[in-house]
Protein backbone atom coordinates (compact mmCIF):
# COMPACT_ATOMS: atom_id res chain seq x y z
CA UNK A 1 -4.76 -4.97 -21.61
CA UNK A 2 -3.29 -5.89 -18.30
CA UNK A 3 -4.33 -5.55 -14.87
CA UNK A 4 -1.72 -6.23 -12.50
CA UNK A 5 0.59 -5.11 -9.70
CA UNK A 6 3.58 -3.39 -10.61
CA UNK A 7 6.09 -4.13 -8.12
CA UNK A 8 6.46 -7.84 -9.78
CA UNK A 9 4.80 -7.18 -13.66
CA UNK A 10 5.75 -9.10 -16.32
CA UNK A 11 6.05 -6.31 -18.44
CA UNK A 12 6.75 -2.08 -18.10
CA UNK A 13 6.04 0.10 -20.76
CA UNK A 14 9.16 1.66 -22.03
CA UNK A 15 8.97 4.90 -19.99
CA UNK A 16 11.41 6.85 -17.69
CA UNK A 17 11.78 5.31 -14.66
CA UNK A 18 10.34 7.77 -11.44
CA UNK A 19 9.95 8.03 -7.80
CA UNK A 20 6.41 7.14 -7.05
CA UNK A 21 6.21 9.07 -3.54
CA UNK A 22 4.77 12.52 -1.98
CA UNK A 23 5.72 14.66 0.67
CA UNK A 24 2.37 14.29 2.54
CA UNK A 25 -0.57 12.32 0.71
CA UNK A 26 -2.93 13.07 3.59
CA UNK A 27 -2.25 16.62 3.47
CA UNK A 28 -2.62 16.17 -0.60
CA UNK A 29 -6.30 14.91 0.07
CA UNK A 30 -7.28 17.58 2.63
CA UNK A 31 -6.57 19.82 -0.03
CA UNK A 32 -8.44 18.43 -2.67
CA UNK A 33 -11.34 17.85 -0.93
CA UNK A 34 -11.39 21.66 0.52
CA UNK A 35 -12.59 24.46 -2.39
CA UNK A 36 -11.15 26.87 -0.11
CA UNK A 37 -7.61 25.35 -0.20
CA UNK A 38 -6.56 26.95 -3.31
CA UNK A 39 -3.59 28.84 -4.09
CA UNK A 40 -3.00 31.44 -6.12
CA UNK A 41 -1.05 31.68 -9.60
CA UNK A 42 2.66 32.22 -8.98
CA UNK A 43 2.07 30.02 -6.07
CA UNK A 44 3.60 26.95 -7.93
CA UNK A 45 7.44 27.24 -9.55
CA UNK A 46 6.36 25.72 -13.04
CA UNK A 47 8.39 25.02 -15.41
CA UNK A 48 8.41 23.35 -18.94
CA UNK A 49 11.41 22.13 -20.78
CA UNK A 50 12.01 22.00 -24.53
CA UNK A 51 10.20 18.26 -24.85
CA UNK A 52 6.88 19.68 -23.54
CA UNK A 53 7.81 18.17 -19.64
CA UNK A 54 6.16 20.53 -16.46
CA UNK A 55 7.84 20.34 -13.69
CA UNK A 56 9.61 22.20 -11.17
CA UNK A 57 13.17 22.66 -12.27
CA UNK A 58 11.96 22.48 -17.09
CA UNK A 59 14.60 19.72 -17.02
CA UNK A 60 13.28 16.68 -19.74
CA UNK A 61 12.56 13.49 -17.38
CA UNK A 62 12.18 15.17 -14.09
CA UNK A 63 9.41 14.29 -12.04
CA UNK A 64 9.70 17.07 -9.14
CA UNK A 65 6.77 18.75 -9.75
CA UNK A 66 4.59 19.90 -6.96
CA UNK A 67 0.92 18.30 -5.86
CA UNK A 68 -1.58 20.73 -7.07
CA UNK A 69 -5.29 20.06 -7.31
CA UNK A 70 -7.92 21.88 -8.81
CA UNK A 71 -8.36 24.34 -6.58
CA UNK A 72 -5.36 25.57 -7.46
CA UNK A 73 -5.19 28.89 -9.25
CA UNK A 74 -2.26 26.84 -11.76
CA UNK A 75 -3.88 23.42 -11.78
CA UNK A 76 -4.17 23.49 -16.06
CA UNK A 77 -0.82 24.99 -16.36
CA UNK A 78 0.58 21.83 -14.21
CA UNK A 79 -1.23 19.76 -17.30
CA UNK A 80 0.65 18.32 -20.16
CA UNK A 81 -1.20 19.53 -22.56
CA UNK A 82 -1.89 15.76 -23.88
CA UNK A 83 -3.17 14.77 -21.20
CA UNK A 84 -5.65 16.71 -19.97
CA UNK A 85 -8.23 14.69 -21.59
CA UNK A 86 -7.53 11.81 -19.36
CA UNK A 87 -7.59 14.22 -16.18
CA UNK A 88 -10.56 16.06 -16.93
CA UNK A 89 -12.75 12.18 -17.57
CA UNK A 90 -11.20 11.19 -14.19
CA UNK A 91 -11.62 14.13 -12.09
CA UNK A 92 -15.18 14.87 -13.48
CA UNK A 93 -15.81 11.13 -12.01
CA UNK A 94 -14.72 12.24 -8.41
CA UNK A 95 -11.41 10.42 -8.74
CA UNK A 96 -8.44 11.95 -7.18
CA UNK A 97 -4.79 12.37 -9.87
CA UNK A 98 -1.52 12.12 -8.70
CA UNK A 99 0.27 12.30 -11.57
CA UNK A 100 0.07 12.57 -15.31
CA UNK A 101 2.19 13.03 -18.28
CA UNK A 102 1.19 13.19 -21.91
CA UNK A 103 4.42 11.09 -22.92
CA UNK A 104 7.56 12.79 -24.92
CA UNK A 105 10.09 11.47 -26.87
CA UNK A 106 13.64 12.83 -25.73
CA UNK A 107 14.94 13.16 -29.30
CA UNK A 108 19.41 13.17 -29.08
CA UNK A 109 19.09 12.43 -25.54
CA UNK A 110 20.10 9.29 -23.89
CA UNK A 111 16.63 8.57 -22.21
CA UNK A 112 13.67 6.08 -23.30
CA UNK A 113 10.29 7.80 -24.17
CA UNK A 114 8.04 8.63 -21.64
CA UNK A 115 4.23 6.96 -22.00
CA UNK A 116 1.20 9.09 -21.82
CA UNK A 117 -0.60 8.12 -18.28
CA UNK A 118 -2.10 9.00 -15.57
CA UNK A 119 -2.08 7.87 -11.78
CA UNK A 120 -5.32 7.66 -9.56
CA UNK A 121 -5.50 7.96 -5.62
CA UNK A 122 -8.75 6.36 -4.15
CA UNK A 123 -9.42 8.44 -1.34
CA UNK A 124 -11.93 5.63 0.47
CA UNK A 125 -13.45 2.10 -0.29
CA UNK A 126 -16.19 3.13 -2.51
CA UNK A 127 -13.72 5.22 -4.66
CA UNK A 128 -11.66 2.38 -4.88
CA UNK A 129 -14.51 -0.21 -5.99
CA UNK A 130 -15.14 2.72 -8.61
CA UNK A 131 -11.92 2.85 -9.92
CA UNK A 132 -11.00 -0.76 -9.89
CA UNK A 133 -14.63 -1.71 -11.52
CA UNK A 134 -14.11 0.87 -13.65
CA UNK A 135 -11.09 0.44 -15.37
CA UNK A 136 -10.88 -3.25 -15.16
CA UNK A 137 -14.42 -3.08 -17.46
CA UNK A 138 -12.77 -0.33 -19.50
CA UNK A 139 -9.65 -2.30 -20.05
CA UNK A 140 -11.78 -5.47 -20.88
CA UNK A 141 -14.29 -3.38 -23.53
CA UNK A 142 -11.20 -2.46 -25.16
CA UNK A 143 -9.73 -5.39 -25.18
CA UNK A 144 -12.97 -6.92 -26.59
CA UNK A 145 -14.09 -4.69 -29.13
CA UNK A 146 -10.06 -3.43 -30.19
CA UNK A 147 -11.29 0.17 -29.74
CA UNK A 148 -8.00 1.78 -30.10
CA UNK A 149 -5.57 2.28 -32.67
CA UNK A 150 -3.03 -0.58 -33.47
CA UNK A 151 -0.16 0.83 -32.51
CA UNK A 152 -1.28 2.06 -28.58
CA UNK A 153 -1.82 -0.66 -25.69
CA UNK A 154 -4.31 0.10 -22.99
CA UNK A 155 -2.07 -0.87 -19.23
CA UNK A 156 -3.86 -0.56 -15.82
CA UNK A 157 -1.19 -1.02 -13.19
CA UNK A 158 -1.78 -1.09 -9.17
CA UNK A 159 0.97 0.65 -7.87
CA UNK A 160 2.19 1.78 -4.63
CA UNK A 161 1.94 5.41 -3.47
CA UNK A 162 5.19 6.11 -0.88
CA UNK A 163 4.07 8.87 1.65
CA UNK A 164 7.64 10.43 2.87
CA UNK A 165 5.92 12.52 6.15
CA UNK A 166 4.36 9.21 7.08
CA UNK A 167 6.35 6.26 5.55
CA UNK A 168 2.53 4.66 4.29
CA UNK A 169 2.52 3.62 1.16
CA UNK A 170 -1.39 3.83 -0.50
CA UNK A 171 -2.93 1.75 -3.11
CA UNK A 172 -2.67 3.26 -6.41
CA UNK A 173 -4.18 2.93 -10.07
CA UNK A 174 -1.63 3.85 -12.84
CA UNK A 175 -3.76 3.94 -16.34
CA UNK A 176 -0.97 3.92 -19.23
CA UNK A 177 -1.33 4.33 -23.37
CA UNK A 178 1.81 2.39 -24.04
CA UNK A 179 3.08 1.24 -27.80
CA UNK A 180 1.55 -1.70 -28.35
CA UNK A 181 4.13 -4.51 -29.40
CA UNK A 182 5.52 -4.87 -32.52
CA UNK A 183 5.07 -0.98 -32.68
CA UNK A 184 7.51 2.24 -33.71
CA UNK A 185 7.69 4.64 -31.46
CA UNK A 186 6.66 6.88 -34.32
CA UNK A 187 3.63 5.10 -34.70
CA UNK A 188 2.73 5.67 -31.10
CA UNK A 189 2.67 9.16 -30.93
CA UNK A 190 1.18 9.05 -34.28
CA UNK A 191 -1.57 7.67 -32.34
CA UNK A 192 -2.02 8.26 -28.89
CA UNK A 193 -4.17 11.44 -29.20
CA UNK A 194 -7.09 9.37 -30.93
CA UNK A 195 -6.18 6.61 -28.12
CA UNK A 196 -6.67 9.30 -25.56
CA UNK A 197 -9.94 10.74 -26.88
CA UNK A 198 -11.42 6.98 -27.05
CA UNK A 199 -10.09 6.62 -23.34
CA UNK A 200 -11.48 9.68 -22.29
CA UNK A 201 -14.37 9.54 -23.72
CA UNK A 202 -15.16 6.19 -22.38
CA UNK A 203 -14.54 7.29 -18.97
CA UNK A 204 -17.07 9.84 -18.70
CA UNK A 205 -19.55 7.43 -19.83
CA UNK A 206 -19.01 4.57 -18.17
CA UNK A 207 -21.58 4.24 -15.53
CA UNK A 208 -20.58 3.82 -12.03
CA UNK A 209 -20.68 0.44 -10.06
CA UNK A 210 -23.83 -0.25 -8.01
């Protein structure tokens, strides 16, 4: 387990390297927060390339996808089917996703494997006590009582959020199933689903700070 701030970590997880900005995070929020700020299916270009990737353009390691948010009439179809798990536990705690990917391996292609994650947005200072209490507790039960399988490593990252209409960037919780070390790749995605079901489920359970 590690808790720690990505712009100087000691270690990454072996993942595709990706932009971590939005067009308008403030605009993002409105939208989440409004039930009547959904749009309807077809809204969204979605596409999803040959290694299970949704995105805009179904290109493997491409990360322009657009912001959608439950409202949305396409919100599931935006998914990787992976991770929903992980979405659904932290949305159904009021937490706010920008981002997730269920991890892929790229097969012939030139490019590292992609981790199964998920990013959080606190939207105020109790969300963020929630999420930083929260997964720093969940990282540490892990940790303690080796919950997961051998060959996936639970990683909770602070990260920065880039806002290109405002140039802000806003705190951010990246929560990453990484091979553990010593680990195949194989072995990984052998074993992330059962790590994502244990991370899941502890997430819905975890009772909220007081």
């Amino acid at each position: 387990m590690r808790l720690t701030d990505s712009r100087n970590p000691p270690y990454r997880p072996p993942m595709a390297p990706y932009r971590n900005d939005m067009d308008d995070v403030m605009e993002f929020v409105a939208r989440w927060r409004s039930p009547h700020s959904g749009r309807p299916s077809g809204y969204y270009r979605l596409a999803r390339s040959r290694f299970g990737n949704v995105n805009a353009t179904g290109e493997p390691a491409a990360y322009s996808a657009p912001d959608l948010t439950p409202h949305d009439a396409q919100w599931l179809q935006c998914i990787e089917e992976g991770v929903r798990p992980l979405v659904r536990a932290a949305v159904g705690r009021g937490w706010v996703t920008y981002n997730s990917c269920a991890g892929h391996v790229y097969a012939e292609l030139p490019l590292r494997p992609a981790c199964r994650e998920i990013g959080v947005l606190p939207v105020d200072d109790d969300v963020a006590d929630d999420v930083r209490e929260t997964l720093v507790r969940l990282a540490r039960t892990v940790e303690d009582g080796q919950r997961l399988p051998a060959a996936v490593d639970l990683q909770v990252w602070r990260n920065g959020l880039r806002c290109l209409a405002s140039g802000r960037t806003f705190d951010v919780y990246d929560v990453v199933l990484a091979p553990a070390a010593g680990r195949s790749v194989d072995d990984y995605f052998q074993a992330v689903g059962d790590a994502t079901a244990t991370i899941a489920s502890m997430l819905a359970t975890t009772h909220r700070p007081t």
